[in-house]
PDB file of N, CA and C in Angstrom:
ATOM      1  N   UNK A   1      -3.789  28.903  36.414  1.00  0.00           N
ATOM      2  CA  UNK A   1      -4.309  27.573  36.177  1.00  0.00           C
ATOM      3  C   UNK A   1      -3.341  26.830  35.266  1.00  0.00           C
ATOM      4  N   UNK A   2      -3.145  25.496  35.969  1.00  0.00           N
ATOM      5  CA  UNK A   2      -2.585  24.636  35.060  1.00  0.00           C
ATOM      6  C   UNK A   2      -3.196  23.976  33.735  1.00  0.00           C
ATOM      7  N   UNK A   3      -2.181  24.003  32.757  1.00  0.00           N
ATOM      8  CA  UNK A   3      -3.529  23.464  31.446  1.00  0.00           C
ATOM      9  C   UNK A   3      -2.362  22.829  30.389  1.00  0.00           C
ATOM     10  N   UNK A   4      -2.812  21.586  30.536  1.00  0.00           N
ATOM     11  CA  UNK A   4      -2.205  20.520  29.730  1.00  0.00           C
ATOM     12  C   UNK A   4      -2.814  20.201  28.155  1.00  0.00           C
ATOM     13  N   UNK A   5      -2.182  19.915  27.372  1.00  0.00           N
ATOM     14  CA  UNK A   5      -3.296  19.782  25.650  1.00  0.00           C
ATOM     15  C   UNK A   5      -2.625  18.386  25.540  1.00  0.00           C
ATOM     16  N   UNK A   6      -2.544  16.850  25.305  1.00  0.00           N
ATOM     17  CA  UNK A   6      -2.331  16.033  24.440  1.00  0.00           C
ATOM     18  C   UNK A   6      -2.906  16.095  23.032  1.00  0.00           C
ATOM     19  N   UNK A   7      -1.884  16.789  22.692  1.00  0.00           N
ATOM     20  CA  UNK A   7      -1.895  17.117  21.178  1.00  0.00           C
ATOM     21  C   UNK A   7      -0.984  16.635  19.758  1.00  0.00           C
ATOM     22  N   UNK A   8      -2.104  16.431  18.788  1.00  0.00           N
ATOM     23  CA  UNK A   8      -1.217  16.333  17.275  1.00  0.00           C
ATOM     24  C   UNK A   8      -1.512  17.484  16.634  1.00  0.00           C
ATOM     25  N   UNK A   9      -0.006  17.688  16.247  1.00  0.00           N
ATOM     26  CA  UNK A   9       0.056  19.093  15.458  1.00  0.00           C
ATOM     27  C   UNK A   9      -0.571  19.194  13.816  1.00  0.00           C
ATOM     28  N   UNK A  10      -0.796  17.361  13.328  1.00  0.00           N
ATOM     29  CA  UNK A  10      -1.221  17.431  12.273  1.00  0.00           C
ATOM     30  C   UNK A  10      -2.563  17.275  12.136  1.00  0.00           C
ATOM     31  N   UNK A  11      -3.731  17.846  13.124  1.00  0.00           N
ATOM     32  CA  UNK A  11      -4.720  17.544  13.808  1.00  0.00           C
ATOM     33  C   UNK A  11      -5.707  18.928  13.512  1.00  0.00           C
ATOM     34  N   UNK A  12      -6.335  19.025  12.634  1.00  0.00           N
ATOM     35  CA  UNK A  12      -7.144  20.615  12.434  1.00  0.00           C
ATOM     36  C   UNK A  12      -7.738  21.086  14.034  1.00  0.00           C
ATOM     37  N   UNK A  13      -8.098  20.248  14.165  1.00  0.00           N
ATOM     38  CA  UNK A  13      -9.158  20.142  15.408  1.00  0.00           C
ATOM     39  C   UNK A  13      -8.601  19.997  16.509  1.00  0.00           C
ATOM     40  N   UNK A  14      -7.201  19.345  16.893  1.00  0.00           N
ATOM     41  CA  UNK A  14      -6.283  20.112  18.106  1.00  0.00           C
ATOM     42  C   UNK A  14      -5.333  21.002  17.763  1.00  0.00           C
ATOM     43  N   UNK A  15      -4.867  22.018  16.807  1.00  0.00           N
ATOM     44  CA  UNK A  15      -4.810  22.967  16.249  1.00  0.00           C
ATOM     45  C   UNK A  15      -5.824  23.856  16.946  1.00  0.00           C
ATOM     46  N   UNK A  16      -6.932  23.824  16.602  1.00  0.00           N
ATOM     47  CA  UNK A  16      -7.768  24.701  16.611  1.00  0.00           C
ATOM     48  C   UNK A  16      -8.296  24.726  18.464  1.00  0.00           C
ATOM     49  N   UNK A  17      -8.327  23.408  19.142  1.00  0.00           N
ATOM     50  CA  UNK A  17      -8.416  23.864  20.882  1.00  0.00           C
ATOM     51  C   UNK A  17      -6.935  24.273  20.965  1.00  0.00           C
ATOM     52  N   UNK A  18      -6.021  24.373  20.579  1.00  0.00           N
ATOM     53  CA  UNK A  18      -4.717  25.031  21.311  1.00  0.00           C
ATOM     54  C   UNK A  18      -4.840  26.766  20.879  1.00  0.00           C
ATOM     55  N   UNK A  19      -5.377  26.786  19.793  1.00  0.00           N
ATOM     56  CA  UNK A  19      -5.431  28.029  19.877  1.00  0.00           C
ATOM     57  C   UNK A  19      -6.743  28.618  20.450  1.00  0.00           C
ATOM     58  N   UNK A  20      -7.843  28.000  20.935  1.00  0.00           N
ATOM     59  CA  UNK A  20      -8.868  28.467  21.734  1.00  0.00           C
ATOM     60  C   UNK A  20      -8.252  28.745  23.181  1.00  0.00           C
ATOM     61  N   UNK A  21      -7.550  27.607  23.961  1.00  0.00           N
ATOM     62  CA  UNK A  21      -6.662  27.809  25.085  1.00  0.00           C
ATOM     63  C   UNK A  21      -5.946  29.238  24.837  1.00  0.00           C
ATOM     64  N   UNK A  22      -4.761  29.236  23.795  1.00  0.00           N
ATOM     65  CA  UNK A  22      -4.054  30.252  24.493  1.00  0.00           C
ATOM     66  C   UNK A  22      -5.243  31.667  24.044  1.00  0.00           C
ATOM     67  N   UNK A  23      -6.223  31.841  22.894  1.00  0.00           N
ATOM     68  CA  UNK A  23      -6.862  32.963  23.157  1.00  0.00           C
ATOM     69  C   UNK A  23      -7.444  33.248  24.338  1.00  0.00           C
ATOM     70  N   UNK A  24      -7.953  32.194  24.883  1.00  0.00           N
ATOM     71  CA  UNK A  24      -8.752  32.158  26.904  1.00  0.00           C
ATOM     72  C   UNK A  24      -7.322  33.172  27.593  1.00  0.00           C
ATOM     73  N   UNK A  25      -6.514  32.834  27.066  1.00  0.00           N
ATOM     74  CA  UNK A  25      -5.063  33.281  27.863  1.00  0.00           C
ATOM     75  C   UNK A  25      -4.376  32.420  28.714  1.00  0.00           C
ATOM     76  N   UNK A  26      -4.193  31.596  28.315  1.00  0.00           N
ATOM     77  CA  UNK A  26      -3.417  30.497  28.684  1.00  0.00           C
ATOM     78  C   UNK A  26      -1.880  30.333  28.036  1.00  0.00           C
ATOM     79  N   UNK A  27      -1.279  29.665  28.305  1.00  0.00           N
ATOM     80  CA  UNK A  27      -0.382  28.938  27.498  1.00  0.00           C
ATOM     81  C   UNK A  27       0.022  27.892  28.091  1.00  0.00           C
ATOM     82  N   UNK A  28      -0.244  26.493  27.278  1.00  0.00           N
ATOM     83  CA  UNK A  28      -0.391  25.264  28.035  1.00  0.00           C
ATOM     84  C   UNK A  28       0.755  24.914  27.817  1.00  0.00           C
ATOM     85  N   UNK A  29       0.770  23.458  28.600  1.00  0.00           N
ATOM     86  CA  UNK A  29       1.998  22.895  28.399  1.00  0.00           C
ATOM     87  C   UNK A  29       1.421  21.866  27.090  1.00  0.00           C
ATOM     88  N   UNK A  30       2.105  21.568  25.942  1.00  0.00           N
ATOM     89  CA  UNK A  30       1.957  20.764  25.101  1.00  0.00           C
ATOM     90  C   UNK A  30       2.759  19.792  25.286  1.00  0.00           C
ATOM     91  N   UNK A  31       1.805  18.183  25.001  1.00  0.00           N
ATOM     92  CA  UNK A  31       2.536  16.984  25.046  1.00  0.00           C
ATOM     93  C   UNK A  31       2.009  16.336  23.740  1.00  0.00           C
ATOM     94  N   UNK A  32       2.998  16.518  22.879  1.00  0.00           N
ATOM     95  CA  UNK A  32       2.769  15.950  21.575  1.00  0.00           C
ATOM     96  C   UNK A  32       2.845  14.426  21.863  1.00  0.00           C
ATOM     97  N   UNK A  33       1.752  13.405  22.185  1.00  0.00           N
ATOM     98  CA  UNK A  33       1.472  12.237  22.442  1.00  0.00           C
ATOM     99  C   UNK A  33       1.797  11.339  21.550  1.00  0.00           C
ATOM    100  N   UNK A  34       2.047  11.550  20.113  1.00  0.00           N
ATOM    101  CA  UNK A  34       2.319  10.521  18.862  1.00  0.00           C
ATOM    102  C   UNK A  34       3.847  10.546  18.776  1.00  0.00           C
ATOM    103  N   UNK A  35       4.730  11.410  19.945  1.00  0.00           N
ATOM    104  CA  UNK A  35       6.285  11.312  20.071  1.00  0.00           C
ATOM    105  C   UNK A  35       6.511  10.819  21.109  1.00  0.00           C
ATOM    106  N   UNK A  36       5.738  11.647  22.550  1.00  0.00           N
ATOM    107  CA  UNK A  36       6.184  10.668  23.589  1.00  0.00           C
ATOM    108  C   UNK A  36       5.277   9.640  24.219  1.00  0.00           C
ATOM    109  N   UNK A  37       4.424   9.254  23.250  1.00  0.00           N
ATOM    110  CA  UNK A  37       3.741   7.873  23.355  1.00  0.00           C
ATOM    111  C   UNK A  37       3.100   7.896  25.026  1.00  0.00           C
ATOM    112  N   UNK A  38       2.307   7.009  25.449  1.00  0.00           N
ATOM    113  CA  UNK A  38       1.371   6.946  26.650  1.00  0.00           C
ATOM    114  C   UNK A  38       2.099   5.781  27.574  1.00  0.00           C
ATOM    115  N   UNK A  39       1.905   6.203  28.509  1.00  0.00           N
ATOM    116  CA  UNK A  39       1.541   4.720  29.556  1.00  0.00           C
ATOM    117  C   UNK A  39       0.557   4.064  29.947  1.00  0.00           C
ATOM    118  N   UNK A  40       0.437   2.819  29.852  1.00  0.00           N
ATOM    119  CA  UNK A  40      -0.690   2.526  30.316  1.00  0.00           C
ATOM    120  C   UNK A  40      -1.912   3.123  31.194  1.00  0.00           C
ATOM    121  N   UNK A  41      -1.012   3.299  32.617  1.00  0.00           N
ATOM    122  CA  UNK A  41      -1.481   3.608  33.824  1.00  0.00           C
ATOM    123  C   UNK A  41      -2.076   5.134  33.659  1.00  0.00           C
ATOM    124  N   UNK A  42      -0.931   5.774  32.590  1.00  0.00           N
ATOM    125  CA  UNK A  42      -1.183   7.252  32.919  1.00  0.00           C
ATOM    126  C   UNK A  42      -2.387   7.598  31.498  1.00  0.00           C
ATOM    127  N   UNK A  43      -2.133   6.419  30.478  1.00  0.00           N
ATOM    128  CA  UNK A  43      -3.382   7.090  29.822  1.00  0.00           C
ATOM    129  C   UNK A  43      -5.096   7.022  30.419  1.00  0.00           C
ATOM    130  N   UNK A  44      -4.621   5.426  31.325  1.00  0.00           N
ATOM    131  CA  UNK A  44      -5.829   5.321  31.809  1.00  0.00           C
ATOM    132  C   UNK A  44      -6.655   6.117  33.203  1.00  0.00           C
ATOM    133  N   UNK A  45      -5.545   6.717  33.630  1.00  0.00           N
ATOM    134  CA  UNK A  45      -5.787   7.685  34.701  1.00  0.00           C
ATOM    135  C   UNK A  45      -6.487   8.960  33.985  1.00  0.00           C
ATOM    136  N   UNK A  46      -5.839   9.597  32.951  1.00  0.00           N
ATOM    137  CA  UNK A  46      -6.025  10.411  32.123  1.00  0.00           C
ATOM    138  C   UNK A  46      -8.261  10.573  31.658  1.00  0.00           C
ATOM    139  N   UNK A  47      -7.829   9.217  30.760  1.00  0.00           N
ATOM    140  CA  UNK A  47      -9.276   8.885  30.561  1.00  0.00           C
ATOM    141  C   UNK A  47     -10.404   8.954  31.922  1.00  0.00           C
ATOM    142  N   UNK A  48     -10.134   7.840  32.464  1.00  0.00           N
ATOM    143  CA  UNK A  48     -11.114   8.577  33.759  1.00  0.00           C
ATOM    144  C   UNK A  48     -11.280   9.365  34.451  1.00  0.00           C
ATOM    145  N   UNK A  49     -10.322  10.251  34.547  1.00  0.00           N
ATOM    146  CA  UNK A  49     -10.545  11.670  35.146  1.00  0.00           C
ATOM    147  C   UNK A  49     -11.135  12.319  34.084  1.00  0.00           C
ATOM    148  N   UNK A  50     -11.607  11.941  32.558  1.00  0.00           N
ATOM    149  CA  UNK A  50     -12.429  12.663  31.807  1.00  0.00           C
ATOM    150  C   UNK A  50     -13.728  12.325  31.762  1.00  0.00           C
ATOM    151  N   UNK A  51     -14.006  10.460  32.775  1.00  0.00           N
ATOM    152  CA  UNK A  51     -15.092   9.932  32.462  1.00  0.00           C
ATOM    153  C   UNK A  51     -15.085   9.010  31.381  1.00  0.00           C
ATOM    154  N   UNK A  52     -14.358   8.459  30.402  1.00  0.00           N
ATOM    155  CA  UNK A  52     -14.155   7.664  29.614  1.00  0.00           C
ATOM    156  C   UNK A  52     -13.403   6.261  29.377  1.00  0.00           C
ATOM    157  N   UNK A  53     -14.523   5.677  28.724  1.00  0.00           N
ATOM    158  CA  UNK A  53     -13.837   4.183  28.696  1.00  0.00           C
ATOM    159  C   UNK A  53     -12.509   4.133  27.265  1.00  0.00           C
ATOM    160  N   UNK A  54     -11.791   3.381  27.316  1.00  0.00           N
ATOM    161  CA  UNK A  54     -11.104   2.918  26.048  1.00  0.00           C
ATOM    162  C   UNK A  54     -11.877   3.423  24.788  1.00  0.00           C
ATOM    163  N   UNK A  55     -12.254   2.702  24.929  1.00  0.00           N
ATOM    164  CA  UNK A  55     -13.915   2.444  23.457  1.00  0.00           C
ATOM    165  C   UNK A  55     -14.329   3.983  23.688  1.00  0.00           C
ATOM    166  N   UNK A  56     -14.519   4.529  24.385  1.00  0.00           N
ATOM    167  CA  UNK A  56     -15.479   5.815  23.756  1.00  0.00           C
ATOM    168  C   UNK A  56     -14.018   7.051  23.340  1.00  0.00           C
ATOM    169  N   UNK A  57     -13.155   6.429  23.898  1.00  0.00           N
ATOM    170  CA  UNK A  57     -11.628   7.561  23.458  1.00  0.00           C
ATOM    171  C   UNK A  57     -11.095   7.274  22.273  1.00  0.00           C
ATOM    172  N   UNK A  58     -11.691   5.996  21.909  1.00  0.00           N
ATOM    173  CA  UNK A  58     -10.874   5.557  20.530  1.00  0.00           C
ATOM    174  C   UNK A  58     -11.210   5.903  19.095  1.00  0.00           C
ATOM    175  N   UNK A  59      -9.950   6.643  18.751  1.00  0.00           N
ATOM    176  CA  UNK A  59     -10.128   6.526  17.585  1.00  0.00           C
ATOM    177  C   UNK A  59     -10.425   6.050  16.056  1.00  0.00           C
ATOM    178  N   UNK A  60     -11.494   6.328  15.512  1.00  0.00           N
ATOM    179  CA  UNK A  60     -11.627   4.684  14.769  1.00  0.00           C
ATOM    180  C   UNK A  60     -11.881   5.691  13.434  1.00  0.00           C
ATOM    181  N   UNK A  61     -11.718   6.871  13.141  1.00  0.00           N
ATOM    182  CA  UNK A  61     -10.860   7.345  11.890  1.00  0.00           C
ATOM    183  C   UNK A  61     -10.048   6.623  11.280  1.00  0.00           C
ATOM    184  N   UNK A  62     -10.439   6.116   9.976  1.00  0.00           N
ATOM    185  CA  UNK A  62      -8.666   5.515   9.530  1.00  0.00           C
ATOM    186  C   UNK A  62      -9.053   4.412   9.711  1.00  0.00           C
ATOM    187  N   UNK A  63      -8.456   3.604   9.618  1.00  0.00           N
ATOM    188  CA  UNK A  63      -7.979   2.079   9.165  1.00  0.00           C
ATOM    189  C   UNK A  63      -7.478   1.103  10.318  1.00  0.00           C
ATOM    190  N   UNK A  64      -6.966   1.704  11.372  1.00  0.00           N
ATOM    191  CA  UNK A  64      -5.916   1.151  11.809  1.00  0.00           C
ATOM    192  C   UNK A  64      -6.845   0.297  12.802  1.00  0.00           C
ATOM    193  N   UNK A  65      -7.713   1.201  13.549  1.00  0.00           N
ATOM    194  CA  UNK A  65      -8.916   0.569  14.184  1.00  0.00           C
ATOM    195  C   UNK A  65      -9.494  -0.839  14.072  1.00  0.00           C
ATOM    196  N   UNK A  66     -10.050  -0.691  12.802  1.00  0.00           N
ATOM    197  CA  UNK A  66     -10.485  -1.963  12.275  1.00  0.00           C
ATOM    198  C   UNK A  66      -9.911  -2.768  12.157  1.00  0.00           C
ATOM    199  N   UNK A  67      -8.534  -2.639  11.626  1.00  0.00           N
ATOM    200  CA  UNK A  67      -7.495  -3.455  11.138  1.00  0.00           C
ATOM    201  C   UNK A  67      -6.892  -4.467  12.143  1.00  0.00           C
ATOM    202  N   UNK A  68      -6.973  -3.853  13.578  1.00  0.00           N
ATOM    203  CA  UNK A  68      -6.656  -4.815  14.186  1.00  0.00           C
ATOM    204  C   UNK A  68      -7.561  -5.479  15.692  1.00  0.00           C
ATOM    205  N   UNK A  69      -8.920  -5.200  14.725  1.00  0.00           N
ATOM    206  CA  UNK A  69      -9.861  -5.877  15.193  1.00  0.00           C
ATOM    207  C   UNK A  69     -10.412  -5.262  16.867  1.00  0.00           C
ATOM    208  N   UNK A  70     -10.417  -3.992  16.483  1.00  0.00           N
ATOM    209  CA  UNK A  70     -10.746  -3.327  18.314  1.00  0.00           C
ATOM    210  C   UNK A  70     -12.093  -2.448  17.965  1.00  0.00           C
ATOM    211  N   UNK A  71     -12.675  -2.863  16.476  1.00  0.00           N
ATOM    212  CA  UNK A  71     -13.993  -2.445  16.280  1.00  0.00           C
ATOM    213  C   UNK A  71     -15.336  -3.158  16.976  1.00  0.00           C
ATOM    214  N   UNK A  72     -14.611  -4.555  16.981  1.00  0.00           N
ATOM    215  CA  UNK A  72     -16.028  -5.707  17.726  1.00  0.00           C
ATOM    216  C   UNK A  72     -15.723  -5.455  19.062  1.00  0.00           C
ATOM    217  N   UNK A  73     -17.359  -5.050  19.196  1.00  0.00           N
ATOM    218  CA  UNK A  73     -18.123  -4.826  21.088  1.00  0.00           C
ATOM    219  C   UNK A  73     -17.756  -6.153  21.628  1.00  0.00           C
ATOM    220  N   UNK A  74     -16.853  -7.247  21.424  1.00  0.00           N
ATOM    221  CA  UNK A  74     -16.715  -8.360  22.631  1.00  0.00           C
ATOM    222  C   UNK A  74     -14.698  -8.050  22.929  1.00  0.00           C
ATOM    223  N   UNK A  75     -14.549  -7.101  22.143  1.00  0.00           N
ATOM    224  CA  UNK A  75     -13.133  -6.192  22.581  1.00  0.00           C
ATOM    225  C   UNK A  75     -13.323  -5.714  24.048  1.00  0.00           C
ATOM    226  N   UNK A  76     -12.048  -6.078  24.629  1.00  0.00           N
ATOM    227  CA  UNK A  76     -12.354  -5.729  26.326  1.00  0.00           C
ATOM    228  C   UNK A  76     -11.702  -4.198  26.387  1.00  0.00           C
ATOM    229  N   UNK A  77     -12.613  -3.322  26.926  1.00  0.00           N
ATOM    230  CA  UNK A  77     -11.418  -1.808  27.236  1.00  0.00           C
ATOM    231  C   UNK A  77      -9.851  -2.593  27.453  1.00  0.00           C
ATOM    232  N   UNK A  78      -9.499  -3.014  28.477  1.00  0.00           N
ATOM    233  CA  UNK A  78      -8.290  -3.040  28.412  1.00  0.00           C
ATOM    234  C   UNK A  78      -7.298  -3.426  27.026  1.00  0.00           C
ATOM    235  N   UNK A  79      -7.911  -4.339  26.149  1.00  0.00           N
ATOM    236  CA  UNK A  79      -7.532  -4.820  24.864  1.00  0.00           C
ATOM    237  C   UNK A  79      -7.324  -3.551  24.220  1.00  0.00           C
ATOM    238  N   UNK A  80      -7.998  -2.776  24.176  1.00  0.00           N
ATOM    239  CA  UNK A  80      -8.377  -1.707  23.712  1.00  0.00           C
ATOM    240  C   UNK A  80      -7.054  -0.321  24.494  1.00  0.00           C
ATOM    241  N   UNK A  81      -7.019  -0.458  25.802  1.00  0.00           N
ATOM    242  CA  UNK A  81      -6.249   0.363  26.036  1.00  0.00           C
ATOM    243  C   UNK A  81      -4.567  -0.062  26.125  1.00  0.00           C
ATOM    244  N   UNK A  82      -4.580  -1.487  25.761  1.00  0.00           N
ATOM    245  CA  UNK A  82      -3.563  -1.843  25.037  1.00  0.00           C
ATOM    246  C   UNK A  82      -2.625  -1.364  23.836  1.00  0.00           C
ATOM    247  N   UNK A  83      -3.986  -1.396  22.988  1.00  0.00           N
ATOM    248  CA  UNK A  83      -3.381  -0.775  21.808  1.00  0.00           C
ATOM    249  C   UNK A  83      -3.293   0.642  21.564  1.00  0.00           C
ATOM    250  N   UNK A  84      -3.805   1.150  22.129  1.00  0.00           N
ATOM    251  CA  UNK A  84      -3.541   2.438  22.390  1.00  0.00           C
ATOM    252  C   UNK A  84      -2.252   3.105  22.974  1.00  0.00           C
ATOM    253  N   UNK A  85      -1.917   1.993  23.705  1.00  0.00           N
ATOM    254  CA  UNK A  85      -0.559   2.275  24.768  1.00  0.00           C
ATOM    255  C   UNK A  85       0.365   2.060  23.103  1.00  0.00           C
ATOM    256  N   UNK A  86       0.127   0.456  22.422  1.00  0.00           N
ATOM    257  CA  UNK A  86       1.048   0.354  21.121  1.00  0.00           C
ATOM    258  C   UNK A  86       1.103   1.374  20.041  1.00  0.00           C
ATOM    259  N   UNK A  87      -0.478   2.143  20.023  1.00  0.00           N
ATOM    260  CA  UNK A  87      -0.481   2.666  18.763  1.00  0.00           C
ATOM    261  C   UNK A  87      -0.908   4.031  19.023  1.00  0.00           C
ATOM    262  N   UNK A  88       0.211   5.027  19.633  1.00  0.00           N
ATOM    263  CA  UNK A  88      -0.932   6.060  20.069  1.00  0.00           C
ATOM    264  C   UNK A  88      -1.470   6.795  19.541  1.00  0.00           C
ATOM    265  N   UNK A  89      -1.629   7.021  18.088  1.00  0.00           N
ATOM    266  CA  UNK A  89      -2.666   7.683  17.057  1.00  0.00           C
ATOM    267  C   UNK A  89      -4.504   6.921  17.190  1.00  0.00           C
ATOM    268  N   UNK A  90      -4.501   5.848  17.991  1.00  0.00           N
ATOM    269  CA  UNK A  90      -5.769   5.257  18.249  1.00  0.00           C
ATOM    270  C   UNK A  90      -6.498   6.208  19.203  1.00  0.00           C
ATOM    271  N   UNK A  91      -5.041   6.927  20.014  1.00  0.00           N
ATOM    272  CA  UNK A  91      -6.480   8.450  21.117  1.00  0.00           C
ATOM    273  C   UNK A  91      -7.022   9.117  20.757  1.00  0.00           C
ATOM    274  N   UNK A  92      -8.043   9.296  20.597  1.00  0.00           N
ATOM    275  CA  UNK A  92      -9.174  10.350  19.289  1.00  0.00           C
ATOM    276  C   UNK A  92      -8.437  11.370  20.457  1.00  0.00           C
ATOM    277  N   UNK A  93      -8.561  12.695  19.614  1.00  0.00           N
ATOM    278  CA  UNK A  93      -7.611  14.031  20.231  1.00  0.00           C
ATOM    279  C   UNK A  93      -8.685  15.530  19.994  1.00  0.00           C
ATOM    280  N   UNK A  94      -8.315  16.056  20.412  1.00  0.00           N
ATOM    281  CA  UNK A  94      -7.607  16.704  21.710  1.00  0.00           C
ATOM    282  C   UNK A  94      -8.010  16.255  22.976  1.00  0.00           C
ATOM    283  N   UNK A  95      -7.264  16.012  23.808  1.00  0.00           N
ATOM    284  CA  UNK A  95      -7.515  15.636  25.536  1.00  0.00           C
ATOM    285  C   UNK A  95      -6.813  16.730  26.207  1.00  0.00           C
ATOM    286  N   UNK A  96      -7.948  17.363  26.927  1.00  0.00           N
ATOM    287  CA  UNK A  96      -6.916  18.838  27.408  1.00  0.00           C
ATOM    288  C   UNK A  96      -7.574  18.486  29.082  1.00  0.00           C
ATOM    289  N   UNK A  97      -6.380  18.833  29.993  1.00  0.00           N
ATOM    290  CA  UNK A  97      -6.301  18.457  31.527  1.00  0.00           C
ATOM    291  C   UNK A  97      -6.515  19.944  31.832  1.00  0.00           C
ATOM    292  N   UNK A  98      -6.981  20.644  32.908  1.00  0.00           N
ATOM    293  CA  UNK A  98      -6.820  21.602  33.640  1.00  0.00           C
ATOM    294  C   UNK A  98      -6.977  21.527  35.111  1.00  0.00           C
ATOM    295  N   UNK A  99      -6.884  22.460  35.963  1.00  0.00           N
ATOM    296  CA  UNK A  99      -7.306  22.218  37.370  1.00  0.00           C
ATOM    297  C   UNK A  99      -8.762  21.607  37.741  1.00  0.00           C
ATOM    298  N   UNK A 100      -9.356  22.169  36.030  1.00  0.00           N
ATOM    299  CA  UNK A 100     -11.302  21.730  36.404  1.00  0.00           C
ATOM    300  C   UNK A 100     -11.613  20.733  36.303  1.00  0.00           C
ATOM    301  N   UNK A 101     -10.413  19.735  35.782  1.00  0.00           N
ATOM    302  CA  UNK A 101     -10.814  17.997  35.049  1.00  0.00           C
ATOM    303  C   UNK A 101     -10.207  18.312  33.995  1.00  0.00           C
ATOM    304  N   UNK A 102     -10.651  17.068  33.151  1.00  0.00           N
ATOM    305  CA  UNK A 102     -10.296  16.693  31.815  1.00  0.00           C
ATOM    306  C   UNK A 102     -11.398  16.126  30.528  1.00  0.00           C
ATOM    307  N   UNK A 103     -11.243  17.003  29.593  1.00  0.00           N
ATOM    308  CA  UNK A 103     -12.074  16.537  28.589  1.00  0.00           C
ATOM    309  C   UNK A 103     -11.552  16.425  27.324  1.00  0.00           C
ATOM    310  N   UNK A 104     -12.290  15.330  26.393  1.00  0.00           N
ATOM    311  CA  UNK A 104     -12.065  14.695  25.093  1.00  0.00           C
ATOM    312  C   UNK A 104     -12.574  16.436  24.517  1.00  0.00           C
ATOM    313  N   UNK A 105     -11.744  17.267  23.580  1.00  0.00           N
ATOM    314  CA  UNK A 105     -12.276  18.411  23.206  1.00  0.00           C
ATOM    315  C   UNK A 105     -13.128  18.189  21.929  1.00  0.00           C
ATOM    316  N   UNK A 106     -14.150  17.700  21.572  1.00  0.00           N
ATOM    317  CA  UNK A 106     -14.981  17.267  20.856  1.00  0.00           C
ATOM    318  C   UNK A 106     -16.377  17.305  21.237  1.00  0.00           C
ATOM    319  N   UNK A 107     -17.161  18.394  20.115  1.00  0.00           N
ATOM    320  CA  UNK A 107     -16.640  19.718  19.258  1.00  0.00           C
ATOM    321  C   UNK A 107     -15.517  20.168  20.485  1.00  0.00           C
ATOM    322  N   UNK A 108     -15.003  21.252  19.518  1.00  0.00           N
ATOM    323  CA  UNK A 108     -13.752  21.955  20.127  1.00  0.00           C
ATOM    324  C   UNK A 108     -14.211  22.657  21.082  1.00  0.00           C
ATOM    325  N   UNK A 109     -15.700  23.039  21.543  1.00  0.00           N
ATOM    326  CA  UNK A 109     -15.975  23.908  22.204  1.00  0.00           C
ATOM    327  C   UNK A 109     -16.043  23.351  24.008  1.00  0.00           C
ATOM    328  N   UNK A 110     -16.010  22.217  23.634  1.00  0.00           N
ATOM    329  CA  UNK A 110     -15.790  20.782  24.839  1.00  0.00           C
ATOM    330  C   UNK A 110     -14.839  21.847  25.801  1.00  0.00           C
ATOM    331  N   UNK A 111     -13.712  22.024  25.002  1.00  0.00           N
ATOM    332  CA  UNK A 111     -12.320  22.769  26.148  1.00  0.00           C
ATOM    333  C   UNK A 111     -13.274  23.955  26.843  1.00  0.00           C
ATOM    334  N   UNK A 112     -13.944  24.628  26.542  1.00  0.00           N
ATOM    335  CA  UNK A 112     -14.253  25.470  27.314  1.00  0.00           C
ATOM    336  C   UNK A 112     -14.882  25.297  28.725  1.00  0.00           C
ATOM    337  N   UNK A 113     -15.596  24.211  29.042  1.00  0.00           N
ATOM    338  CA  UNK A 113     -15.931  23.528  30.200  1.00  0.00           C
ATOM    339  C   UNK A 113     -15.155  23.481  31.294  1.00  0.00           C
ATOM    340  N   UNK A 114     -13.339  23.195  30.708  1.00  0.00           N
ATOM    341  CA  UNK A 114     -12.104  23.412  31.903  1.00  0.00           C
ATOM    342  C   UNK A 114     -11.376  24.289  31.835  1.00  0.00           C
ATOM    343  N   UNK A 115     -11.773  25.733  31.110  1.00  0.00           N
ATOM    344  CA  UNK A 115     -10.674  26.758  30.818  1.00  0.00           C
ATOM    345  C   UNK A 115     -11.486  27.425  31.922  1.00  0.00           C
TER     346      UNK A 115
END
């Protein structure tokens, strides 16, 4: 099985699904997302193959959220998956792909659904 992690390494909590993956016995491919940043198309492909809008992927930990105003409900997803494409620490994380789908790993126990 193929098994993808969009992961931050400074991330307790995708830390902790990468090492749930490789204990399953895996070893994924890691795409540290806060280096090679998203594409539009492909984050938004990403998201709906997990079932998720902009707004429910976004991260709103932190400051940055608010700051540039993608907290107010008259924010359009795409506005939203805008800045995400600009700012990619806005993808609440871990997003792990496998052959089974894709899920936001939140709780961490989420990954087990596609391992």
């Amino acid at each position: 099985m193929t098994v993808t992690i969009f992961h931050n390494p400074n991330c307790g909590a995708s830390r902790n699904v990468l090492q749930m993956i490789r204990d399953a016995g895996h070893e994924p491919e890691v795409v540290q997302y806060l280096t090679t940043g998203w594409t539009a198309e492909g984050l938004k492909a990403l998201l709906d193959a997990a079932g998720l809008t902009p707004r429910e992927a976004m991260r709103t930990k932190g400051d940055l959220a608010g700051e540039l105003g993608l907290l107010d409900p008259a924010v359009s997803d795409d506005a939203i998956l805008k800045a995400m494409v600009e700012h990619p620490v806005l993808v609440e994380r871990p997003l792990v792909r496998t052959d089974k789908g894709v899920v936001l790993a939140r709780p961490k126990e989420k990954v087990l659904e596609v391992l």
